[in-house]
PDB file of N, CA and C in Angstrom:
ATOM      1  N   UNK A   1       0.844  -1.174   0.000  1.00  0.00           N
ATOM      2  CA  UNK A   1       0.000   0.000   0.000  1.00  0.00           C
ATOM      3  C   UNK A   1       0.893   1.243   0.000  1.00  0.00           C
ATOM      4  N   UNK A   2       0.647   2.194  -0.932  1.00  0.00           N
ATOM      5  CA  UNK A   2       1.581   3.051  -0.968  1.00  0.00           C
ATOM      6  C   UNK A   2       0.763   4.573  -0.149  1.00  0.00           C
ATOM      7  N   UNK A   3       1.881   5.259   0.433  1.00  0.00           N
ATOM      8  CA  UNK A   3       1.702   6.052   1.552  1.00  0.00           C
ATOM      9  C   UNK A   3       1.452   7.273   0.266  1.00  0.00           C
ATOM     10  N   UNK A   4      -0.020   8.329   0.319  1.00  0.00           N
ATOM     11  CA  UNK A   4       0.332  10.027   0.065  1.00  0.00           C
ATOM     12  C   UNK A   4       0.692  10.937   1.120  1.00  0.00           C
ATOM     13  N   UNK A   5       0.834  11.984   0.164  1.00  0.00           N
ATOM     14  CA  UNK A   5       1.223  13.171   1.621  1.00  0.00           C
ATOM     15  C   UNK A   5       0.543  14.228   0.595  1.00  0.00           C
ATOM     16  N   UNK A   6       0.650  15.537   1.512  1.00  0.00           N
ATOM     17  CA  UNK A   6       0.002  16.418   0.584  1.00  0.00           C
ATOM     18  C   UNK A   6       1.515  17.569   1.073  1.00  0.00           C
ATOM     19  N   UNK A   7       2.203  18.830  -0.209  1.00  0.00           N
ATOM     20  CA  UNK A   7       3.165  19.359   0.496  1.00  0.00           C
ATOM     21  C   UNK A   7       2.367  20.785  -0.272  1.00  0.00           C
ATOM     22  N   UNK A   8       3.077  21.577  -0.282  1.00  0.00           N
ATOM     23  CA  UNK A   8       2.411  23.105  -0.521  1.00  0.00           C
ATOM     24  C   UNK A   8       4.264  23.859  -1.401  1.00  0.00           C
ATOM     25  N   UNK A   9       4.003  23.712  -2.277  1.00  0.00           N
ATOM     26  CA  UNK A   9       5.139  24.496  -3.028  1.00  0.00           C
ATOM     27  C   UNK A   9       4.751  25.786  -3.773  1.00  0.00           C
ATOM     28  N   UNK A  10       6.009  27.115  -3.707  1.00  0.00           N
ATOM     29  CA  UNK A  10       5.711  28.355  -3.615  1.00  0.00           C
ATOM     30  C   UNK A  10       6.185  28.077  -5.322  1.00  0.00           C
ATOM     31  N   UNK A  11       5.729  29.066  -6.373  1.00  0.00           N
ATOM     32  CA  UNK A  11       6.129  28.485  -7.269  1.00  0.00           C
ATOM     33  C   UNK A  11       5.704  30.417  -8.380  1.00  0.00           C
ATOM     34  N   UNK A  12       6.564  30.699  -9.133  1.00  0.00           N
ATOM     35  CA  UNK A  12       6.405  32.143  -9.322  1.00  0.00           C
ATOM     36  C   UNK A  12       5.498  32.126 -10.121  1.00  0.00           C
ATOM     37  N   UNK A  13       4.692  32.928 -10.274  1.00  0.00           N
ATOM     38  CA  UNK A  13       3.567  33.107 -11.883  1.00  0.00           C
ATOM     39  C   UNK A  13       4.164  32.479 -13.012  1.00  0.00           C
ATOM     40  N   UNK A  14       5.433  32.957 -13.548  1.00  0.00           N
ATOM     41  CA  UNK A  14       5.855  32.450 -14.671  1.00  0.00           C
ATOM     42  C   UNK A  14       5.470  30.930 -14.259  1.00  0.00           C
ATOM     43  N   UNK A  15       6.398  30.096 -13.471  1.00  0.00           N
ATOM     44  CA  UNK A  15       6.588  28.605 -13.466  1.00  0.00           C
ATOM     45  C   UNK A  15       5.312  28.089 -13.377  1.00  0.00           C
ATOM     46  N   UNK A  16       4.365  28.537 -12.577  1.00  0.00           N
ATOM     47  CA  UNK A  16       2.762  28.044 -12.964  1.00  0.00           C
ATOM     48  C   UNK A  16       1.850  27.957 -14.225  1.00  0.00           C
ATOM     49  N   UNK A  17       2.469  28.955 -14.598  1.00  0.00           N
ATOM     50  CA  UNK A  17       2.069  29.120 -16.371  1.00  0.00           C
ATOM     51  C   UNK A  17       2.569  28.056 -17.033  1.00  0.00           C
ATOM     52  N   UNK A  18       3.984  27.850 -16.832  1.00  0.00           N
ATOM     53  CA  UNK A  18       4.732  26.649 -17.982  1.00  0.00           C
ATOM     54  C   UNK A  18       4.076  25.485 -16.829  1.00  0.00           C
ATOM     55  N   UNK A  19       3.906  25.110 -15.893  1.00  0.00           N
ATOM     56  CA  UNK A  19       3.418  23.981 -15.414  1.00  0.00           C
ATOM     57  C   UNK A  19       1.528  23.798 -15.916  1.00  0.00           C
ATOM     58  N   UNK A  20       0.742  24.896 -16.160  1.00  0.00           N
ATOM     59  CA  UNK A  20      -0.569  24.760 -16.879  1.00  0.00           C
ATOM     60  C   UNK A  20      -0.323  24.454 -18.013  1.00  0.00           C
ATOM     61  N   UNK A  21       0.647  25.413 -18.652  1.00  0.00           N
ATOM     62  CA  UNK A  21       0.764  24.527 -19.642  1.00  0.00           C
ATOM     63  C   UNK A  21       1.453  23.372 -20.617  1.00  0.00           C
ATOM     64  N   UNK A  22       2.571  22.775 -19.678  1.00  0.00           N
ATOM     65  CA  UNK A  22       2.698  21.653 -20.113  1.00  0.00           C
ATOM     66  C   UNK A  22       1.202  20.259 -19.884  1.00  0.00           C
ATOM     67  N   UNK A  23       0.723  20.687 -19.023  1.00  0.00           N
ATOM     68  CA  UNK A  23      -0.308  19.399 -18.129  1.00  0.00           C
ATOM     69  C   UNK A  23      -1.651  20.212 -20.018  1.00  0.00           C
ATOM     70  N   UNK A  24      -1.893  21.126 -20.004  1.00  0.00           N
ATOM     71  CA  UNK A  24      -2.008  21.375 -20.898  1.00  0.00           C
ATOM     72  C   UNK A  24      -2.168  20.993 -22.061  1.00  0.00           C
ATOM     73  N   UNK A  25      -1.162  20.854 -22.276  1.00  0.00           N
ATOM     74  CA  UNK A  25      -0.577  20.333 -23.960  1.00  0.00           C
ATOM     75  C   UNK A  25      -0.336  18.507 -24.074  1.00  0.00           C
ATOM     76  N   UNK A  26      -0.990  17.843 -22.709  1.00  0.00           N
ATOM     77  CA  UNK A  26      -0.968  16.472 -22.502  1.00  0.00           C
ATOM     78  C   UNK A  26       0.415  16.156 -22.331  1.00  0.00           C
ATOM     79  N   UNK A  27       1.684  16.897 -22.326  1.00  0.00           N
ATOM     80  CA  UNK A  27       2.720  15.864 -21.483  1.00  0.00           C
ATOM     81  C   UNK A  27       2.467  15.501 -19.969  1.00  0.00           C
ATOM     82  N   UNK A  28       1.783  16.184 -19.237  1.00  0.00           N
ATOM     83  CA  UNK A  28       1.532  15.019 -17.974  1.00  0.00           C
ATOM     84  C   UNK A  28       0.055  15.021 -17.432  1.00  0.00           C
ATOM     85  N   UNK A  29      -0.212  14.483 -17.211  1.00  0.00           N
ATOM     86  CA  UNK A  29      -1.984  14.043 -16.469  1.00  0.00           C
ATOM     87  C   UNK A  29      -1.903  15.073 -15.072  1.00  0.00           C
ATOM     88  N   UNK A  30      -1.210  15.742 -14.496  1.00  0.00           N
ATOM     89  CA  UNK A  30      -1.567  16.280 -14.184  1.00  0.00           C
ATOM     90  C   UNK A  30      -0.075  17.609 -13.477  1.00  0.00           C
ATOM     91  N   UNK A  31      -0.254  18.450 -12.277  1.00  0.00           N
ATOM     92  CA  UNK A  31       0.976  19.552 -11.944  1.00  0.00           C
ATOM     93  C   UNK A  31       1.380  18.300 -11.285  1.00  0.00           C
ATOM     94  N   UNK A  32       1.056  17.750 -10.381  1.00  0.00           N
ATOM     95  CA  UNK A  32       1.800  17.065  -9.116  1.00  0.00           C
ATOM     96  C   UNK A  32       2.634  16.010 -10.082  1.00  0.00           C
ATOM     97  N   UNK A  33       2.327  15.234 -11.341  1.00  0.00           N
ATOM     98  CA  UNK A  33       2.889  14.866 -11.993  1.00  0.00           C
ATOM     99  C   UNK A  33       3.726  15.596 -12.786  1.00  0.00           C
ATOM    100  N   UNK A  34       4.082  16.864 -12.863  1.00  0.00           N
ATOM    101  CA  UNK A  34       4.825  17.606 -13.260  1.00  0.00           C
ATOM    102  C   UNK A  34       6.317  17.892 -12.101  1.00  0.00           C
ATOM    103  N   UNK A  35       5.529  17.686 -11.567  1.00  0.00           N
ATOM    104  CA  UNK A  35       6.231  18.114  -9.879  1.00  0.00           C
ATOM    105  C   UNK A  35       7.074  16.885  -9.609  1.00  0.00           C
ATOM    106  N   UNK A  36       6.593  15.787  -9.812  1.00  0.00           N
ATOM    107  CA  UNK A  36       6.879  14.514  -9.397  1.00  0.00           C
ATOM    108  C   UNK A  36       8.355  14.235 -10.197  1.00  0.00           C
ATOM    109  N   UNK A  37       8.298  14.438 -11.612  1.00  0.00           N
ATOM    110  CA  UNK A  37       8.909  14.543 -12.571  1.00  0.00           C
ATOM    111  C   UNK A  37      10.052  15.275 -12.051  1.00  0.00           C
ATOM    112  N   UNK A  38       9.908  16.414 -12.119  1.00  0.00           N
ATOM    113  CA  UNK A  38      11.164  17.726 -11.718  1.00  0.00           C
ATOM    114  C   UNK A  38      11.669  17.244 -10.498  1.00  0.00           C
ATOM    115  N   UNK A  39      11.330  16.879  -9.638  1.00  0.00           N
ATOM    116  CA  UNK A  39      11.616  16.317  -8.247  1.00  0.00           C
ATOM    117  C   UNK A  39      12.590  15.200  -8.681  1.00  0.00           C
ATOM    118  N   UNK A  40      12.372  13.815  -9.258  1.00  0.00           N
ATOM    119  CA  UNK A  40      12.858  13.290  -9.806  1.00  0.00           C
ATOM    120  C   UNK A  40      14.890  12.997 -10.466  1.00  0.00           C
ATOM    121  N   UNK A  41      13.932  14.413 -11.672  1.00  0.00           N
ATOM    122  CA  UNK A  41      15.331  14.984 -12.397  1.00  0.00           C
ATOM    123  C   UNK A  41      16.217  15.490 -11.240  1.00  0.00           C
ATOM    124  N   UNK A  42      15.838  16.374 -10.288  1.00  0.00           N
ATOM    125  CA  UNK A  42      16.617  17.137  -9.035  1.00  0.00           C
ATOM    126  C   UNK A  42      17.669  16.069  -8.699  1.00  0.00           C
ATOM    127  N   UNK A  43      16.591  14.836  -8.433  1.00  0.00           N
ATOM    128  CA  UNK A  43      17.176  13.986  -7.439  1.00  0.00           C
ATOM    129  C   UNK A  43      18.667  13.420  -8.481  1.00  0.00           C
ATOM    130  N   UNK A  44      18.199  13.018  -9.443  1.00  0.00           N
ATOM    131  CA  UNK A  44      19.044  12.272  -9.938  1.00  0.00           C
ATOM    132  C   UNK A  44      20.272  13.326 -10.401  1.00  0.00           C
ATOM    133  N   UNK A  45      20.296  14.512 -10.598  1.00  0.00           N
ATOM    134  CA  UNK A  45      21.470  15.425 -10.979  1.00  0.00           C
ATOM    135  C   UNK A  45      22.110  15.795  -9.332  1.00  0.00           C
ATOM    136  N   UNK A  46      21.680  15.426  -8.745  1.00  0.00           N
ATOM    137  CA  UNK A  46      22.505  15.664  -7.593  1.00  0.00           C
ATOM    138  C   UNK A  46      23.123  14.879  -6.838  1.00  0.00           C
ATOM    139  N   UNK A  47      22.239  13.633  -7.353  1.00  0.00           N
ATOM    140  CA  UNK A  47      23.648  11.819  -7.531  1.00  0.00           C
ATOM    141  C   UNK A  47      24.425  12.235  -8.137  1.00  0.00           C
ATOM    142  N   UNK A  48      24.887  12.545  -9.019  1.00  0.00           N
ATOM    143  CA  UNK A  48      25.429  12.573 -10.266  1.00  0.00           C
ATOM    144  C   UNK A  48      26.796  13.847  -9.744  1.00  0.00           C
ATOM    145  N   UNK A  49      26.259  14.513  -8.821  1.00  0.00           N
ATOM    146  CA  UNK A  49      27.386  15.892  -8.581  1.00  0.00           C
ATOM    147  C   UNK A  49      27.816  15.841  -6.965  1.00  0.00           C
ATOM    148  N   UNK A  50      27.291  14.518  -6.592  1.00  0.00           N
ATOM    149  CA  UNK A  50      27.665  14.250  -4.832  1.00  0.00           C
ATOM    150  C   UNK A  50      29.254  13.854  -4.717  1.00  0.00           C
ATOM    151  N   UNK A  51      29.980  14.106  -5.826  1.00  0.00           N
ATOM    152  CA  UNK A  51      31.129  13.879  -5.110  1.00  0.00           C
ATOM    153  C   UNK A  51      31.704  14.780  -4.344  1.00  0.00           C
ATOM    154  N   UNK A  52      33.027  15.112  -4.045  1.00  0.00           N
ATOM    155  CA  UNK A  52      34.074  15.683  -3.448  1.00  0.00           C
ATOM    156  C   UNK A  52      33.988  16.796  -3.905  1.00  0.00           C
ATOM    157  N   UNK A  53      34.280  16.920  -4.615  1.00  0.00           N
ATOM    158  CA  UNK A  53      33.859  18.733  -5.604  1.00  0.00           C
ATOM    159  C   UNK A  53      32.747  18.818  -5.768  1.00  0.00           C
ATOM    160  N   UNK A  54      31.878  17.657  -6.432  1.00  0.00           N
ATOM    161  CA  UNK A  54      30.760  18.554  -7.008  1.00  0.00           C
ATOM    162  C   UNK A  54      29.640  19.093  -6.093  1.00  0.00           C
ATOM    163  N   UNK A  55      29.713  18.231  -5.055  1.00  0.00           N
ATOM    164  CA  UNK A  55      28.305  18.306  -3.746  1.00  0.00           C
ATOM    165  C   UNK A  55      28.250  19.974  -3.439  1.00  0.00           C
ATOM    166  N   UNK A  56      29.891  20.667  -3.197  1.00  0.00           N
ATOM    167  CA  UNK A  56      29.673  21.790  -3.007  1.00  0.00           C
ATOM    168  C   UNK A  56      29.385  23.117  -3.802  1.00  0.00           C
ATOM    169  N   UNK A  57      29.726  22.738  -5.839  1.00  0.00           N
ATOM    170  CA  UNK A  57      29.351  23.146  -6.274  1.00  0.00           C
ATOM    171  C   UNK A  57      28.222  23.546  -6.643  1.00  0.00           C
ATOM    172  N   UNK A  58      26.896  22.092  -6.428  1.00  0.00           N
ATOM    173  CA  UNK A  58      25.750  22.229  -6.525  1.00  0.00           C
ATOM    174  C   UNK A  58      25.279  22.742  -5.198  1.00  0.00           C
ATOM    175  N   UNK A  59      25.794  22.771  -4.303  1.00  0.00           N
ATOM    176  CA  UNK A  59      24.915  23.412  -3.179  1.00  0.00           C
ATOM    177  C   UNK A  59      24.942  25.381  -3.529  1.00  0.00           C
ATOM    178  N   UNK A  60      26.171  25.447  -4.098  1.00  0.00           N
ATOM    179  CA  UNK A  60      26.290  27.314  -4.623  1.00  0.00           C
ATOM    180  C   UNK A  60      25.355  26.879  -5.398  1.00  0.00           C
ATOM    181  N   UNK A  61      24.894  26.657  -6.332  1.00  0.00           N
ATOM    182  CA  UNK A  61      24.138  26.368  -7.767  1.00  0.00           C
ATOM    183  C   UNK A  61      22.842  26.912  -7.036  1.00  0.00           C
ATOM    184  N   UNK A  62      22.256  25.967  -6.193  1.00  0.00           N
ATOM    185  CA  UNK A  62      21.414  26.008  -5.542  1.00  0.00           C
ATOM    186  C   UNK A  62      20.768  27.573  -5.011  1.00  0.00           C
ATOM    187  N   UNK A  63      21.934  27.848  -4.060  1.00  0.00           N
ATOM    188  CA  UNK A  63      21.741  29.222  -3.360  1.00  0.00           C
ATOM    189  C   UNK A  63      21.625  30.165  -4.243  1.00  0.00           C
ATOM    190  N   UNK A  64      22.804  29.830  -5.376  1.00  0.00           N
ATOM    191  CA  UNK A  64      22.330  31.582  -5.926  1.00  0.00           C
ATOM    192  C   UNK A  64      20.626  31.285  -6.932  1.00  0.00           C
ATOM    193  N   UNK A  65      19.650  30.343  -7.624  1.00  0.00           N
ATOM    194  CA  UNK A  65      18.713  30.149  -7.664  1.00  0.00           C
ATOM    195  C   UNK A  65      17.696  30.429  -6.724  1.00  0.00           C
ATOM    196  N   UNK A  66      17.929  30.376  -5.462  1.00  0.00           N
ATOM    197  CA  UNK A  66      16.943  30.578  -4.611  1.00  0.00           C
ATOM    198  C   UNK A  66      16.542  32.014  -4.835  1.00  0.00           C
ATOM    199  N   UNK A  67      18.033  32.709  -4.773  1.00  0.00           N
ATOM    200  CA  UNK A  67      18.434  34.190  -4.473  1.00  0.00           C
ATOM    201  C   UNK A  67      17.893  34.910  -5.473  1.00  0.00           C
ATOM    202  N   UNK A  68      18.112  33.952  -6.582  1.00  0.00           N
ATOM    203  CA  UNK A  68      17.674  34.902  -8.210  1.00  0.00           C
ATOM    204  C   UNK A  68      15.997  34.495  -7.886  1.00  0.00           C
ATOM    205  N   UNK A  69      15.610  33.596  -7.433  1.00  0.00           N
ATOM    206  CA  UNK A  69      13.610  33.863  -7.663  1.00  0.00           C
ATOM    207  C   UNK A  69      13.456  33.946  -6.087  1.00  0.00           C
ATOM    208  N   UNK A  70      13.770  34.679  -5.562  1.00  0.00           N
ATOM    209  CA  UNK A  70      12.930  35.473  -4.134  1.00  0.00           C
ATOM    210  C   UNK A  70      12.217  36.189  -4.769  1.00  0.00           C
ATOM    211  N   UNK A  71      11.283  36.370  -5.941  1.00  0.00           N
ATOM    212  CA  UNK A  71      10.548  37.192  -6.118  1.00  0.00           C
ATOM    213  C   UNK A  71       8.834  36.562  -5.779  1.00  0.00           C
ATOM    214  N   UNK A  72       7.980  37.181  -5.595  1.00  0.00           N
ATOM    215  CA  UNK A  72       6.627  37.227  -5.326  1.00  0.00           C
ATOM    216  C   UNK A  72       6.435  35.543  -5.901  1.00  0.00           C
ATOM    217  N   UNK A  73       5.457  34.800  -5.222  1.00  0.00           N
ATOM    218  CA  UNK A  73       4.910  33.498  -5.756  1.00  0.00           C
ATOM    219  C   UNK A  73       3.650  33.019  -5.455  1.00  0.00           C
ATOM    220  N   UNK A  74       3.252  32.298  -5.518  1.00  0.00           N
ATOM    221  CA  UNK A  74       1.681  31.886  -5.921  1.00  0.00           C
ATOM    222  C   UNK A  74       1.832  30.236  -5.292  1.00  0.00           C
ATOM    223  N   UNK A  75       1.533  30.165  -3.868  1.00  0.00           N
ATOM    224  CA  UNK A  75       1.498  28.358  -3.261  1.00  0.00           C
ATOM    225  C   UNK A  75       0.581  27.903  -3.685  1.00  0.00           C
ATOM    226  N   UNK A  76       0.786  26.210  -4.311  1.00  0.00           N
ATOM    227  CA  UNK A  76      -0.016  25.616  -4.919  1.00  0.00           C
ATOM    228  C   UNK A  76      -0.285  24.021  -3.936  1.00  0.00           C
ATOM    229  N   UNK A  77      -0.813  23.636  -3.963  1.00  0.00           N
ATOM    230  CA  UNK A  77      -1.347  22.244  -3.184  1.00  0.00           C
ATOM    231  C   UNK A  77      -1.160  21.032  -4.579  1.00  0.00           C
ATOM    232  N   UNK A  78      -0.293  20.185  -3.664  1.00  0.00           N
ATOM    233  CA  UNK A  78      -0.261  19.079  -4.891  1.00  0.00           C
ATOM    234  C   UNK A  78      -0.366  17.813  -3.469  1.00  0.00           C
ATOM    235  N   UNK A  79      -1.248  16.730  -4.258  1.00  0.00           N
ATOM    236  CA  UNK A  79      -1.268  15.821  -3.856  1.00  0.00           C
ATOM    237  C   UNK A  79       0.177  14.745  -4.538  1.00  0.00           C
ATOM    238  N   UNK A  80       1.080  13.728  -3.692  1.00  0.00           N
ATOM    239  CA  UNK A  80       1.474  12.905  -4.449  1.00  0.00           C
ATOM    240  C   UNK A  80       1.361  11.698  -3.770  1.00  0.00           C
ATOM    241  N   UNK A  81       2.137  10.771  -4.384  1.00  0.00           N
ATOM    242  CA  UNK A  81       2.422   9.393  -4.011  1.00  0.00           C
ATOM    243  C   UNK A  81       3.697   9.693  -3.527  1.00  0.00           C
ATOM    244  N   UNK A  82       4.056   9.133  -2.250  1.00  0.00           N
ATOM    245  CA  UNK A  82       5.296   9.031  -1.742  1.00  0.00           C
ATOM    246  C   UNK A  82       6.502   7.869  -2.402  1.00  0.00           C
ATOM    247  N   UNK A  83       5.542   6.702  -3.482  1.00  0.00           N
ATOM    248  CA  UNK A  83       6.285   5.811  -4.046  1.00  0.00           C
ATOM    249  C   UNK A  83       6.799   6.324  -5.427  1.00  0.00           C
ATOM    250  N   UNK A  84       6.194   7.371  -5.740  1.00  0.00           N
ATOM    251  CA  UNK A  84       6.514   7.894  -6.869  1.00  0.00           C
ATOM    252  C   UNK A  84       7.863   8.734  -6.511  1.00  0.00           C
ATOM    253  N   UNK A  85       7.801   9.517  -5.519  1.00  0.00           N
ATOM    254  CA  UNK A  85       9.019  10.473  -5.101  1.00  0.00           C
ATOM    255  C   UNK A  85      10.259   9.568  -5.090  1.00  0.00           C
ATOM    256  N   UNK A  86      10.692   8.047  -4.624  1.00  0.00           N
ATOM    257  CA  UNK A  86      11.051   7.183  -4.895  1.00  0.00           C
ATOM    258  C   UNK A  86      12.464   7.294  -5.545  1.00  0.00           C
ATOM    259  N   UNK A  87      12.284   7.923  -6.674  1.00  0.00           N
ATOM    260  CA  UNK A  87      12.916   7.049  -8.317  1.00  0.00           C
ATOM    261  C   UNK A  87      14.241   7.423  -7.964  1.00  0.00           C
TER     262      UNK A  87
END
């Protein structure tokens, strides 16, 4: 039996727009499956940069992104599967 959760992500006008409309244009059934997806990709590019050098490069990567969209956002409610977060 697989466990949901429900989380609340802040997400800017622009990125809600390209997330309506990819779900949109039928690449995914739905945002949280959009979400699920990007979550995903995150995970796996940051296997990929956990070494010795790279862990700390991607953690700058990280910060200055945060830093560049502190601007105004729009929280959205997504339901997921916790087996999906998984991959």
């Amino acid at each position: 039996m697989s466990r949901s959760g429900k989380l609340s992500v802040d997400l800017t006008p622009e990125q809600l727009s390209q997330v309506r409309r990819i779900v949109q244009a039928g690449e995914f059934g739905s945002a949280a499956a959009v979400m699920r997806e990007a979550l995903r990709n995150w995970l796996h590019r940051r296997a990929l940069h956990a070494g010795p050098h790279g862990a700390g490069h991607f953690a700058r990567s990280l910060e200055a992104r945060r830093e560049a969209h502190a601007e105004s956002s729009e929280r959205v409610e997504l339901m997921f599967d916790a087996q999906d977060a998984k991959a």
